[in-house]
N, C-alpha and C. Protein backbone atom coordinates (compact mmCIF):
# COMPACT_ATOMS: atom_id res chain seq x y z
N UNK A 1 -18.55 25.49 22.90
CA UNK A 1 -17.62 25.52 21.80
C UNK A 1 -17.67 24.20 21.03
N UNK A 2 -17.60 23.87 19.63
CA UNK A 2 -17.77 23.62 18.77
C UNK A 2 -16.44 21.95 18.85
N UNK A 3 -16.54 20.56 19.22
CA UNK A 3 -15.49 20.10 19.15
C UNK A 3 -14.84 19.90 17.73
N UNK A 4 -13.84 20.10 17.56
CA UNK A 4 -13.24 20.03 15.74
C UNK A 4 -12.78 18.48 16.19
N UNK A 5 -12.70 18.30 14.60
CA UNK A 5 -12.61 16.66 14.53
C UNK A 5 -10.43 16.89 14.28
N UNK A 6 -10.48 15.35 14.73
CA UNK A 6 -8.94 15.62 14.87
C UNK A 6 -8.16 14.45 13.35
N UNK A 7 -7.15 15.22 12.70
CA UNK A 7 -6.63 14.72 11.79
C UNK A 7 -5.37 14.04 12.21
N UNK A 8 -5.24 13.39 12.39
CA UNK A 8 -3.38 12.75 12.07
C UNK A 8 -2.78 12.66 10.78
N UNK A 9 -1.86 13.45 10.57
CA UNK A 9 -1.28 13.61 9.33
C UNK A 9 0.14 12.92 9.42
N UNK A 10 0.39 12.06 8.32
CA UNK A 10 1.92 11.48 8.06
C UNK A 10 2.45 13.06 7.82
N UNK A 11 4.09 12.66 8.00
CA UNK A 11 5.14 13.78 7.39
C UNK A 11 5.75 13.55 6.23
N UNK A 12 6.49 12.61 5.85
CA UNK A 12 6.97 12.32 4.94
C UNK A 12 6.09 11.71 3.69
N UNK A 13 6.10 12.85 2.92
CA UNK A 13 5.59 12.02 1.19
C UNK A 13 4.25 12.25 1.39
N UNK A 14 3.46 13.08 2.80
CA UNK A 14 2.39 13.95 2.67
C UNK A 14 2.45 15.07 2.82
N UNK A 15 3.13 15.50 4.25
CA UNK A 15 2.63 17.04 4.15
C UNK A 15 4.18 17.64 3.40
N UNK A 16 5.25 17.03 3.49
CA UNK A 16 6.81 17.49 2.96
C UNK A 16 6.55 16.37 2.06
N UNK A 17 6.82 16.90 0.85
CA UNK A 17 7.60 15.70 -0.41
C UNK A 17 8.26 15.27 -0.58
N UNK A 18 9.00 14.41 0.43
CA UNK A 18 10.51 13.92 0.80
C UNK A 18 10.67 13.16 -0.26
N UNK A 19 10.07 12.17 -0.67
CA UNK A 19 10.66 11.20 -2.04
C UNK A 19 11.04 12.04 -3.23
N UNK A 20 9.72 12.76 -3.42
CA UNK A 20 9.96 13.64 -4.77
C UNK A 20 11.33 14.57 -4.75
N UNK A 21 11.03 15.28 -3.56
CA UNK A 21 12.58 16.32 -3.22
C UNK A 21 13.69 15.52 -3.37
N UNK A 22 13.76 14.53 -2.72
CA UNK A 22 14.88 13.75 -2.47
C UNK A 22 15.66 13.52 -4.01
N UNK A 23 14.50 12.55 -4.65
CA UNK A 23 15.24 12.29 -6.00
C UNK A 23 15.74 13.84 -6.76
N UNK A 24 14.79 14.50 -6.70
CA UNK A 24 15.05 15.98 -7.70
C UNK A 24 16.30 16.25 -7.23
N UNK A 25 17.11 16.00 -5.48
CA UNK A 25 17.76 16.62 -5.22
C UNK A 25 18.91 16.04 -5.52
N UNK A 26 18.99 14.33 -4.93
CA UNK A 26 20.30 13.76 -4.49
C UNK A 26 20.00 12.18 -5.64
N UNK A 27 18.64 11.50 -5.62
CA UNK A 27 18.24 10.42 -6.22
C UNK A 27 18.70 10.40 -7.39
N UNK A 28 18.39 11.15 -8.50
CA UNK A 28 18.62 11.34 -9.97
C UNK A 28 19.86 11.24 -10.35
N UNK A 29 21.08 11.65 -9.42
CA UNK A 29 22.54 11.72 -9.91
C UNK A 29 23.01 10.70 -9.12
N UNK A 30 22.05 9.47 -8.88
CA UNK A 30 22.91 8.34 -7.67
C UNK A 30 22.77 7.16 -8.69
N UNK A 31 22.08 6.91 -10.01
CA UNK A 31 22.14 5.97 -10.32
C UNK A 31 21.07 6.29 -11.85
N UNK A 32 21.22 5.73 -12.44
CA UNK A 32 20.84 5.48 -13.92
C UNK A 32 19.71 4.88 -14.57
N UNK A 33 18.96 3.91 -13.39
CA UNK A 33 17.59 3.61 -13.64
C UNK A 33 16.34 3.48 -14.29
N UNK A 34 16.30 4.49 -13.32
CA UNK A 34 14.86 5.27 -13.46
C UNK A 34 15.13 7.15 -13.58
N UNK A 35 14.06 7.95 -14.31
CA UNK A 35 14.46 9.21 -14.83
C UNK A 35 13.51 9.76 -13.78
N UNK A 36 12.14 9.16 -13.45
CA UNK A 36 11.57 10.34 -12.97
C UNK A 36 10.54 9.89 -12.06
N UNK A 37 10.59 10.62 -11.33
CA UNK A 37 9.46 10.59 -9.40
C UNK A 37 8.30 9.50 -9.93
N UNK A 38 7.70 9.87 -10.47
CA UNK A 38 6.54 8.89 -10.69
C UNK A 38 7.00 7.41 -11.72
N UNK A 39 7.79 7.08 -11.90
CA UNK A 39 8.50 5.45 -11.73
C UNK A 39 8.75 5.01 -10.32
N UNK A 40 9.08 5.83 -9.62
CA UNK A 40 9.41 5.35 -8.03
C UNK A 40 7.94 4.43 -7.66
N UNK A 41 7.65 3.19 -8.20
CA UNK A 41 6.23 2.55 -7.74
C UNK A 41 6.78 1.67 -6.48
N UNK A 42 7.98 1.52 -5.94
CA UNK A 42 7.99 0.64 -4.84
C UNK A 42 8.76 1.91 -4.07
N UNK A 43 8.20 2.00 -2.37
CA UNK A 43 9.09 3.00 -1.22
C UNK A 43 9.51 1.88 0.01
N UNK A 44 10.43 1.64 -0.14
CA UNK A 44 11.77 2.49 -0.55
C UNK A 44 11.82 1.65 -2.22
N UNK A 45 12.50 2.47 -2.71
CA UNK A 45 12.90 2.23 -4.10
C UNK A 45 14.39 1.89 -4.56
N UNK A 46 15.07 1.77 -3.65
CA UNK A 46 16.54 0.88 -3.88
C UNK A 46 16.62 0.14 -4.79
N UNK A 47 16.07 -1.17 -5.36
CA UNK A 47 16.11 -2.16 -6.13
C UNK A 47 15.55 -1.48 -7.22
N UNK A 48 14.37 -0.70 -7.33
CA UNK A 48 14.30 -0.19 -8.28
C UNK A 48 15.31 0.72 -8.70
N UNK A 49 16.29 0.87 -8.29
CA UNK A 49 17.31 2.19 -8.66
C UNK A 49 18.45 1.93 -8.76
N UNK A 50 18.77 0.09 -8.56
CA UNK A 50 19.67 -0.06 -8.25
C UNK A 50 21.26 -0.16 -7.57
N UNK A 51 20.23 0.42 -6.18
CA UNK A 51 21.78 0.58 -5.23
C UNK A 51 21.47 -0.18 -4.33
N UNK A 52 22.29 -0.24 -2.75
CA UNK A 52 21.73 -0.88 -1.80
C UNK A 52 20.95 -0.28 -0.95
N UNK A 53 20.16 -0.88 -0.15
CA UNK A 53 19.66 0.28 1.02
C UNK A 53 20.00 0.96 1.55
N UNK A 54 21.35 0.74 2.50
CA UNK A 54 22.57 1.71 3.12
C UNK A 54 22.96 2.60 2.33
N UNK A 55 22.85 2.69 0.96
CA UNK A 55 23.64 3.84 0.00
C UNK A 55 21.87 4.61 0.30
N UNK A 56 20.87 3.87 0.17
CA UNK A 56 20.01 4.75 -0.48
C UNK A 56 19.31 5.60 1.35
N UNK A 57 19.25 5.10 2.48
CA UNK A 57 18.80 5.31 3.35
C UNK A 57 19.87 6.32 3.96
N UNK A 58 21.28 6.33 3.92
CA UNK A 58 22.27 7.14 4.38
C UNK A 58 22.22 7.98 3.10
N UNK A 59 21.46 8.10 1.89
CA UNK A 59 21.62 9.25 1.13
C UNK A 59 20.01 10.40 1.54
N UNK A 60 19.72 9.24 1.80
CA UNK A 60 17.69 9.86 2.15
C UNK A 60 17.71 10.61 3.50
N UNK A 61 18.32 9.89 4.50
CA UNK A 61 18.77 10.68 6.10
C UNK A 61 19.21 11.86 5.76
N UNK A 62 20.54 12.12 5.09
CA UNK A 62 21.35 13.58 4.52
C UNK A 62 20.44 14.63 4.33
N UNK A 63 19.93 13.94 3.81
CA UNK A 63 18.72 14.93 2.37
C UNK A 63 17.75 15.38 3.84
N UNK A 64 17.43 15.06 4.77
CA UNK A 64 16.24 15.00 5.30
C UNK A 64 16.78 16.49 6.13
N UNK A 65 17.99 15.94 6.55
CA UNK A 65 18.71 17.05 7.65
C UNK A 65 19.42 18.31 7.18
N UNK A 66 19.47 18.40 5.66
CA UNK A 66 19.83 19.43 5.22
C UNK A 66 19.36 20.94 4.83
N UNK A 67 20.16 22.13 4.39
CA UNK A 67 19.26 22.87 4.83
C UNK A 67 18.31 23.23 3.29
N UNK A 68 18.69 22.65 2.27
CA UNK A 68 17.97 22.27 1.48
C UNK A 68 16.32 21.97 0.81
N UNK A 69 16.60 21.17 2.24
CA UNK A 69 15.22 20.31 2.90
C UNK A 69 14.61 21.45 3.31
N UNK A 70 14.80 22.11 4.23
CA UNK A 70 14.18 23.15 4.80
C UNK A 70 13.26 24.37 3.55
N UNK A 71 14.08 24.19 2.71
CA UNK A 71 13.41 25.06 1.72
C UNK A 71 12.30 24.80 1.36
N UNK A 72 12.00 23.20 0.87
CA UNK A 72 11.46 22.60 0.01
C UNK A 72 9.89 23.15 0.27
N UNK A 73 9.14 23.15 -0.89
CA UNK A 73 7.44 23.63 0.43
C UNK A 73 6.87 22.68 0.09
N UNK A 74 5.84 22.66 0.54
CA UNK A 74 4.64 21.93 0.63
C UNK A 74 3.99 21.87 -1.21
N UNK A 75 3.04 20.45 -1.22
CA UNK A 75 2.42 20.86 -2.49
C UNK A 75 1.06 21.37 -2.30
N UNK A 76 0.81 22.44 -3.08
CA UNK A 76 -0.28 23.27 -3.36
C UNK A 76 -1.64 22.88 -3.18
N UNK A 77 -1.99 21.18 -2.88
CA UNK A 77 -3.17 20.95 -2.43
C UNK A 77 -2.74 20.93 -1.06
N UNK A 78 -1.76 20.78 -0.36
CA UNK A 78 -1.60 20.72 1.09
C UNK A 78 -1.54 22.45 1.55
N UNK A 79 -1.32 23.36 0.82
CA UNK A 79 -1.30 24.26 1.41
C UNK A 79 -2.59 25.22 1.10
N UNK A 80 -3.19 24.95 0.09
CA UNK A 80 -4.27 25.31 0.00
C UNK A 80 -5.32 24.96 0.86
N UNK A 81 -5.63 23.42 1.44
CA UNK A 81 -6.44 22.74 2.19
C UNK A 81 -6.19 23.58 3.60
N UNK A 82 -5.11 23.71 3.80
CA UNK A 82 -5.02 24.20 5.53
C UNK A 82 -5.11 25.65 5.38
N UNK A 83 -4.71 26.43 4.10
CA UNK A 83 -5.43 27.72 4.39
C UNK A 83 -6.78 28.13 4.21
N UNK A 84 -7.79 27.03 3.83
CA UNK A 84 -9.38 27.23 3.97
C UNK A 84 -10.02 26.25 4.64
N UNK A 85 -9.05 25.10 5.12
CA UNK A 85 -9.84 24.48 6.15
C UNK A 85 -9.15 24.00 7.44
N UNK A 86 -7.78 24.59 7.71
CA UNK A 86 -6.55 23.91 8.44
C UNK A 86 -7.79 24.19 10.21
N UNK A 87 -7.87 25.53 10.35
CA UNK A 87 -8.13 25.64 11.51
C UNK A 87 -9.96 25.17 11.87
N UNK A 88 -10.29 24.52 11.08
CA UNK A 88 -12.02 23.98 11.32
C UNK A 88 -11.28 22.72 12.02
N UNK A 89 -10.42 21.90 12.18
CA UNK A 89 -9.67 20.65 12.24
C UNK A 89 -8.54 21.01 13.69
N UNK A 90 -8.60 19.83 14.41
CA UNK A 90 -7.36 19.45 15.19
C UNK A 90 -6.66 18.55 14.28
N UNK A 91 -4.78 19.09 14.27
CA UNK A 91 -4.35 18.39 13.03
C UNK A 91 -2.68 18.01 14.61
N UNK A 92 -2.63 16.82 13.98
CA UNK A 92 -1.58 16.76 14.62
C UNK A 92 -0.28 15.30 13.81
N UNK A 93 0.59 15.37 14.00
CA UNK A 93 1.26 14.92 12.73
C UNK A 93 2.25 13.34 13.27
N UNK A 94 1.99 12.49 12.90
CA UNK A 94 2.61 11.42 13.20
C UNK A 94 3.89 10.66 12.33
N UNK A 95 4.97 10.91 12.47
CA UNK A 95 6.25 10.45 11.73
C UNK A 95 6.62 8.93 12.03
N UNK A 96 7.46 8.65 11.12
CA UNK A 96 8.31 7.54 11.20
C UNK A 96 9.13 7.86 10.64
N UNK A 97 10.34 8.21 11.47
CA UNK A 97 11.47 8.97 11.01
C UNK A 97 12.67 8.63 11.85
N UNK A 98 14.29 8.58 11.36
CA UNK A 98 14.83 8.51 12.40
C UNK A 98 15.31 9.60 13.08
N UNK A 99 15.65 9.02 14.45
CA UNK A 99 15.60 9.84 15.98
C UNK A 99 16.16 11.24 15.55
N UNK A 100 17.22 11.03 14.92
CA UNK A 100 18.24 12.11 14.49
C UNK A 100 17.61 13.65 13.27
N UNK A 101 16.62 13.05 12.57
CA UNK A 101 15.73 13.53 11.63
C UNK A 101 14.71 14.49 12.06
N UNK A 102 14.74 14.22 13.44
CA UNK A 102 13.29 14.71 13.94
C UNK A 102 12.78 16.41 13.82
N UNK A 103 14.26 16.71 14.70
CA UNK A 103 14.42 18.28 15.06
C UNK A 103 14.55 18.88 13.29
N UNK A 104 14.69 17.98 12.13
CA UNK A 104 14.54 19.01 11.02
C UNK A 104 13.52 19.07 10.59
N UNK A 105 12.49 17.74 11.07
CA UNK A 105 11.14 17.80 10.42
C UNK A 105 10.48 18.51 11.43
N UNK A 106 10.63 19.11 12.24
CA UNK A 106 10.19 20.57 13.39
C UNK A 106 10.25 21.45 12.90
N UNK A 107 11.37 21.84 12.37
CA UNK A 107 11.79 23.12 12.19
C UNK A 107 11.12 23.27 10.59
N UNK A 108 11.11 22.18 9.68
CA UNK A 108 10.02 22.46 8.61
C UNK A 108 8.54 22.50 8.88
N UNK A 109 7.96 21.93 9.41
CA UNK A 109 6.96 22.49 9.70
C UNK A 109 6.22 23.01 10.94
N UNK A 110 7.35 24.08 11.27
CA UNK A 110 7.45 25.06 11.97
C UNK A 110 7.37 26.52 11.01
N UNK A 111 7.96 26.10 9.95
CA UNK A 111 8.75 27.17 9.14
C UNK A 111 7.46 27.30 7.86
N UNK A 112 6.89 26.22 7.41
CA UNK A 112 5.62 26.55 6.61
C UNK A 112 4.48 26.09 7.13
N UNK A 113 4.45 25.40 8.30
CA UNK A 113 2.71 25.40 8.73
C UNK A 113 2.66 26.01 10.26
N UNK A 114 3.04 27.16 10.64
CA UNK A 114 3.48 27.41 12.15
C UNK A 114 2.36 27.82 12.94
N UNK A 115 0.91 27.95 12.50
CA UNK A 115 0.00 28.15 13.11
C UNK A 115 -1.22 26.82 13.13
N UNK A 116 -0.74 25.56 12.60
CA UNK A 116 -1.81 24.81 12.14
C UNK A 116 -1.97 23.17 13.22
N UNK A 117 -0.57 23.04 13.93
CA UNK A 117 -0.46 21.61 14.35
C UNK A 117 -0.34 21.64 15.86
N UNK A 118 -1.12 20.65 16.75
CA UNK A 118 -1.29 20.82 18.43
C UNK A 118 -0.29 19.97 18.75
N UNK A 119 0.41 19.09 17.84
CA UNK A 119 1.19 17.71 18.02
C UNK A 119 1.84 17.10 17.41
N UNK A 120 3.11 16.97 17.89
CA UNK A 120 4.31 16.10 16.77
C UNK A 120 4.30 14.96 17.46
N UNK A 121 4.19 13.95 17.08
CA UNK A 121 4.44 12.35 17.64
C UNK A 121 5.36 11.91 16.48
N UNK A 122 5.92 10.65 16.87
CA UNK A 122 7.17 9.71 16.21
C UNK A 122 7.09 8.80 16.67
N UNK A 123 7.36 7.72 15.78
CA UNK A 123 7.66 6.52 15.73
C UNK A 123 8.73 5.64 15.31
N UNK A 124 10.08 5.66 15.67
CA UNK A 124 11.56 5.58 15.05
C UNK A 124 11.67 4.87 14.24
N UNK A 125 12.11 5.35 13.13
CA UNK A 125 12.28 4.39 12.23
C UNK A 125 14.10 3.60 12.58
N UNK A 126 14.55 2.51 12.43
CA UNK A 126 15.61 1.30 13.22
C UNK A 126 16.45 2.09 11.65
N UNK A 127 17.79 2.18 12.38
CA UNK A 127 19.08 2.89 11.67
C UNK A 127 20.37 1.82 12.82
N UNK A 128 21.35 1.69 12.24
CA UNK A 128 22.17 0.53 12.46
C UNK A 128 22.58 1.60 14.51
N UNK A 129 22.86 0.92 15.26
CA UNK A 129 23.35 1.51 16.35
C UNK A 129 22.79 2.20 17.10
N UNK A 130 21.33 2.30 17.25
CA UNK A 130 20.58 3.59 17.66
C UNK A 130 19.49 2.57 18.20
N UNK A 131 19.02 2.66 19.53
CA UNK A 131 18.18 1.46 20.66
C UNK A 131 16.99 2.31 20.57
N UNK A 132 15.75 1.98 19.86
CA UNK A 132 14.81 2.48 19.96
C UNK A 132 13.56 1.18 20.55
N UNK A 133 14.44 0.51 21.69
CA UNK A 133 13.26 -0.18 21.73
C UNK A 133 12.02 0.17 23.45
N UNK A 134 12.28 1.23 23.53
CA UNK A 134 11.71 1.19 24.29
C UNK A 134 10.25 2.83 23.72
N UNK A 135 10.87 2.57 22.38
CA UNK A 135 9.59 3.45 21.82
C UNK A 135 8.31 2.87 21.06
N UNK A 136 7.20 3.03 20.71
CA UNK A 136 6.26 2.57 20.23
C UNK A 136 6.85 2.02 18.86
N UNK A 137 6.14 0.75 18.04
CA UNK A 137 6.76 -0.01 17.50
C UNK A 137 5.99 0.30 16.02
N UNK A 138 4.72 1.23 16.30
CA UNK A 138 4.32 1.33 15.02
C UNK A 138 2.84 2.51 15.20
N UNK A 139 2.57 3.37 14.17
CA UNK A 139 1.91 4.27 14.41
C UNK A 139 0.70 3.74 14.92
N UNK A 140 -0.27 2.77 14.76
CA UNK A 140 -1.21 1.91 15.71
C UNK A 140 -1.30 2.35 17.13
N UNK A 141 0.21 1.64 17.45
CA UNK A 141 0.60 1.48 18.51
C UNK A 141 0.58 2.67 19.76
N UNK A 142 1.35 3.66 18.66
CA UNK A 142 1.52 5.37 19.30
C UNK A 142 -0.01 5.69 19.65
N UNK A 143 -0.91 5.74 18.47
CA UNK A 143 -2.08 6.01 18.82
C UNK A 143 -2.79 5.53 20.20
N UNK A 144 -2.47 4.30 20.15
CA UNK A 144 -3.23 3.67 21.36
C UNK A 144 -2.41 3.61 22.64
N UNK A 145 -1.40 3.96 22.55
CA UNK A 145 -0.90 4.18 24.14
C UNK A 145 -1.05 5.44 24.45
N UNK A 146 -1.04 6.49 23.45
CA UNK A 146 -1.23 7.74 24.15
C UNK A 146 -2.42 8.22 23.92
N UNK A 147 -3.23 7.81 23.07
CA UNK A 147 -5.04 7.42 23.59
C UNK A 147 -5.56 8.92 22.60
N UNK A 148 -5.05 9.08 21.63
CA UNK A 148 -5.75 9.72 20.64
C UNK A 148 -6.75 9.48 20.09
N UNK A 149 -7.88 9.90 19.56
CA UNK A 149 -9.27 9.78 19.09
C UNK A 149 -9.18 10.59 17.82
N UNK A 150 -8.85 10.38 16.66
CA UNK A 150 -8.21 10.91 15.56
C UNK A 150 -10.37 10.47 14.76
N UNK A 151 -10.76 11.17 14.05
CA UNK A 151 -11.84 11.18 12.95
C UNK A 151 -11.14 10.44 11.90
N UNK A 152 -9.36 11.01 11.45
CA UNK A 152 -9.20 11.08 9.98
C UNK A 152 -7.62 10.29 10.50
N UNK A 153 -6.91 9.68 9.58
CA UNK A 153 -5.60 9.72 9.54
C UNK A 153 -4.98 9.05 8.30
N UNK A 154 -4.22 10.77 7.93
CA UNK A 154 -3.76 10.09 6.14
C UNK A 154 -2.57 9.96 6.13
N UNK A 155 -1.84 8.92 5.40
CA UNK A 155 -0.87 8.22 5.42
C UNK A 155 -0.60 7.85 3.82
N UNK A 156 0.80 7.53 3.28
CA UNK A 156 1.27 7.28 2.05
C UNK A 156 1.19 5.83 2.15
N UNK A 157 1.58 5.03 2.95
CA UNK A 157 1.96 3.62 3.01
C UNK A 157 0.44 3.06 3.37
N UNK A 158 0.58 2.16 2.60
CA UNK A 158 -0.75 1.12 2.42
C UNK A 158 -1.07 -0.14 4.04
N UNK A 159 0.27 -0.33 4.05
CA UNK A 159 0.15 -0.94 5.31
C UNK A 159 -0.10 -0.61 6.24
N UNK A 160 0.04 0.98 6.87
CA UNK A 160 0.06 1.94 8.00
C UNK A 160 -1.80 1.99 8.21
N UNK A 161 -1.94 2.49 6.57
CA UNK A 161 -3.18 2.72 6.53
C UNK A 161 -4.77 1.70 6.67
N UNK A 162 -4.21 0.36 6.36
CA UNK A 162 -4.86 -0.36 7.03
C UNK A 162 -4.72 -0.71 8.47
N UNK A 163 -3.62 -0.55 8.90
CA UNK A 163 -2.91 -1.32 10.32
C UNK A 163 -4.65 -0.07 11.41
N UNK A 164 -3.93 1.43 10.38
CA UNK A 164 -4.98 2.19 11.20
C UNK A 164 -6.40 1.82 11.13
N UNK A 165 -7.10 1.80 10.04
CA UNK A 165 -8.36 1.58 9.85
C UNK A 165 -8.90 0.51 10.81
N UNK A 166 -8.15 -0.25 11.48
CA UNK A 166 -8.50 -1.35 12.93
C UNK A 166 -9.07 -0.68 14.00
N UNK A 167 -8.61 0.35 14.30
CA UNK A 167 -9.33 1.42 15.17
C UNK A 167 -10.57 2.16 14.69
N UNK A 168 -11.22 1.24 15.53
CA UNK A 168 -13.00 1.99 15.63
C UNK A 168 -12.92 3.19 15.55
N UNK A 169 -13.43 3.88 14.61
CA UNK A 169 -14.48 5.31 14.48
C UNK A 169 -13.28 6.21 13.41
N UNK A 170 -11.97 5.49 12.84
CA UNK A 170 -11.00 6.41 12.72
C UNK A 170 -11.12 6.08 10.50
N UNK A 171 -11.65 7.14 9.82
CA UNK A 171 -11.18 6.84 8.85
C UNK A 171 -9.51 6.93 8.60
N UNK A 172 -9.45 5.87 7.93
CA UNK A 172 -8.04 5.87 6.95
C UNK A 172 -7.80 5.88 6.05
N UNK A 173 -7.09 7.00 5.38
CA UNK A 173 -6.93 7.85 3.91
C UNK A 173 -5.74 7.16 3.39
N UNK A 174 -5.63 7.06 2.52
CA UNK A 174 -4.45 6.07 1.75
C UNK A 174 -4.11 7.64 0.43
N UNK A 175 -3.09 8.14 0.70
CA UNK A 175 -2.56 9.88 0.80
C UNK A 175 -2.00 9.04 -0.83
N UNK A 176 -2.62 9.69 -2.02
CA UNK A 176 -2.06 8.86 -3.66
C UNK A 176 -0.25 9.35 -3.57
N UNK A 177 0.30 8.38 -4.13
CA UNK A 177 1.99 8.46 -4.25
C UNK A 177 2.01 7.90 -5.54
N UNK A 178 3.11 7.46 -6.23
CA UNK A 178 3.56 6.23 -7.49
C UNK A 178 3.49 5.14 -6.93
N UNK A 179 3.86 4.72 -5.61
CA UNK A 179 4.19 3.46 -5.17
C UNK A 179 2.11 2.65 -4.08
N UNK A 180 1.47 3.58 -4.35
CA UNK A 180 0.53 3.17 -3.73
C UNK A 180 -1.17 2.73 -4.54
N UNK A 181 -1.86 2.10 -4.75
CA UNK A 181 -3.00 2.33 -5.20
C UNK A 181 -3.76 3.21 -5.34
N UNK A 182 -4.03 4.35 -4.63
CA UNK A 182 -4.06 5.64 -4.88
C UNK A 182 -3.17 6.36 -5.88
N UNK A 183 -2.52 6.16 -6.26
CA UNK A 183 -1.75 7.25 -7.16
C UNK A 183 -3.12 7.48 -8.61
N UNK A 184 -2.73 8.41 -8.90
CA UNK A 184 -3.62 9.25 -9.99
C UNK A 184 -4.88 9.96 -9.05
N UNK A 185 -5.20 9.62 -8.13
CA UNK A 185 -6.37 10.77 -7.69
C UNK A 185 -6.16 11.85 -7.20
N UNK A 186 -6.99 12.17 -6.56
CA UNK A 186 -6.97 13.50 -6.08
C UNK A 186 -5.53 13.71 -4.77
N UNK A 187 -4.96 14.66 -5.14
CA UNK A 187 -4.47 14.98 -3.82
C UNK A 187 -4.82 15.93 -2.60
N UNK A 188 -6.38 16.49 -2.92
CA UNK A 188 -7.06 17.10 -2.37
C UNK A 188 -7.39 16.96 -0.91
N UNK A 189 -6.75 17.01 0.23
CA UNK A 189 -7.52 16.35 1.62
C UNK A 189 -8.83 16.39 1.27
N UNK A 190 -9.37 17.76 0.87
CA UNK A 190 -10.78 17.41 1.17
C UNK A 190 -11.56 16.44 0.38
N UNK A 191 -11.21 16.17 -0.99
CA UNK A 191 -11.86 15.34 -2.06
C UNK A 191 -11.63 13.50 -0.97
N UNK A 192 -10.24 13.84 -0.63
CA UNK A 192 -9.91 12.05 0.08
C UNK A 192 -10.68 12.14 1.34
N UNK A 193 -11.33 12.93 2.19
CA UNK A 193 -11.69 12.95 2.93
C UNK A 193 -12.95 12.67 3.34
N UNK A 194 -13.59 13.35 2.03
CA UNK A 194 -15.25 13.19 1.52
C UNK A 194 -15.75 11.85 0.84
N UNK A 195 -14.17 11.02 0.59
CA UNK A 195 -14.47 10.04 -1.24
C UNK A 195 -14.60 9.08 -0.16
């Protein structure tokens, strides 16, 4: 049998559009700013939006756990890619999310990718009162204690995506957003995959 190469996929702001949803949903009526998703060039975007973090991170948590969220789908190069190439691939999905967040980002992609992923991993993202220190400190990290051998791993954040590219044999995809050097290309896995 044939070994398939294994993907690690971010959740947020790749395979779910949490920034974009977010503002369309709750962002746009929190402040006066900025009008539209693609001004968001810094994540998190607080200062750009003018609130504080706590307004903007206790408005972004809400949004995450609601059933709202659950609706939201995927964008059309992500769902196109996994319905002509999802199952040639081991895909398994790596978050940074908080603890509390988790069970909704399950149940979403449970609910639109339910035949495609061998693995949910997390990496907590620090929320005031909540002891996450005895969990891995950064997706690197996850990788290498639980000894994944990933081909591919695409990610929105620029820092993640180099932190990964340190690991021998693993390309790292820098997933285009507003806030990243990538923005304007392809959102194609396969075009970022091949480029």
């Amino acid at each position: 049998m044939r070994h398939k190469p294994l993907i690690i996929w971010d959740f947020d702001d790749v395979l779910f559009p949490l920034t974009e949803s977010w503002f369309a949903h709750r962002g746009k009526q929190m402040q006066s700013q900025i009008t539209s998703f693609t001004e968001i060039i810094e994540n998190p975007p607080h200062t750009l939006m003018g609130i504080t973090i706590e307004a903007y991170l206790e408005s972004l948590d809400s949004f995450r756990i609601s059933n709202e969220a659950q609706e939201i789908l995927p964008h059309k190069d992500i769902q196109n890619w996994f319905a002509m190439f999802g199952s040639d691939y081991n895909n398994e999905i790596l978050t940074a999310r908080p603890l509390h967040t988790l069970d909704a980002a399950k149940e979403w992609v449970a609910r639109h990718f339910p035949n495609y992923f061998q693995g949910f991993g997390f990496v907590p993202s620090p929320r005031p009162g909540v002891d996450i220190s005895g969990y891995p400190a950064s997706k690197r990290a996850f990788i290498e204690e639980v000894g994944l051998k990933p081909q591919y791993f695409i990610d929105d954040k620029a820092k993640t995506v180099a932190d990964i590219a340190q690991i021998p044999g693993v390309k790292s995809i820098l997933y285009p957003a507003p806030w990243n050097a990538a923005r304007g290309l392809s959102t194609q896995p396969q075009q970022l995959m091949n480029g």
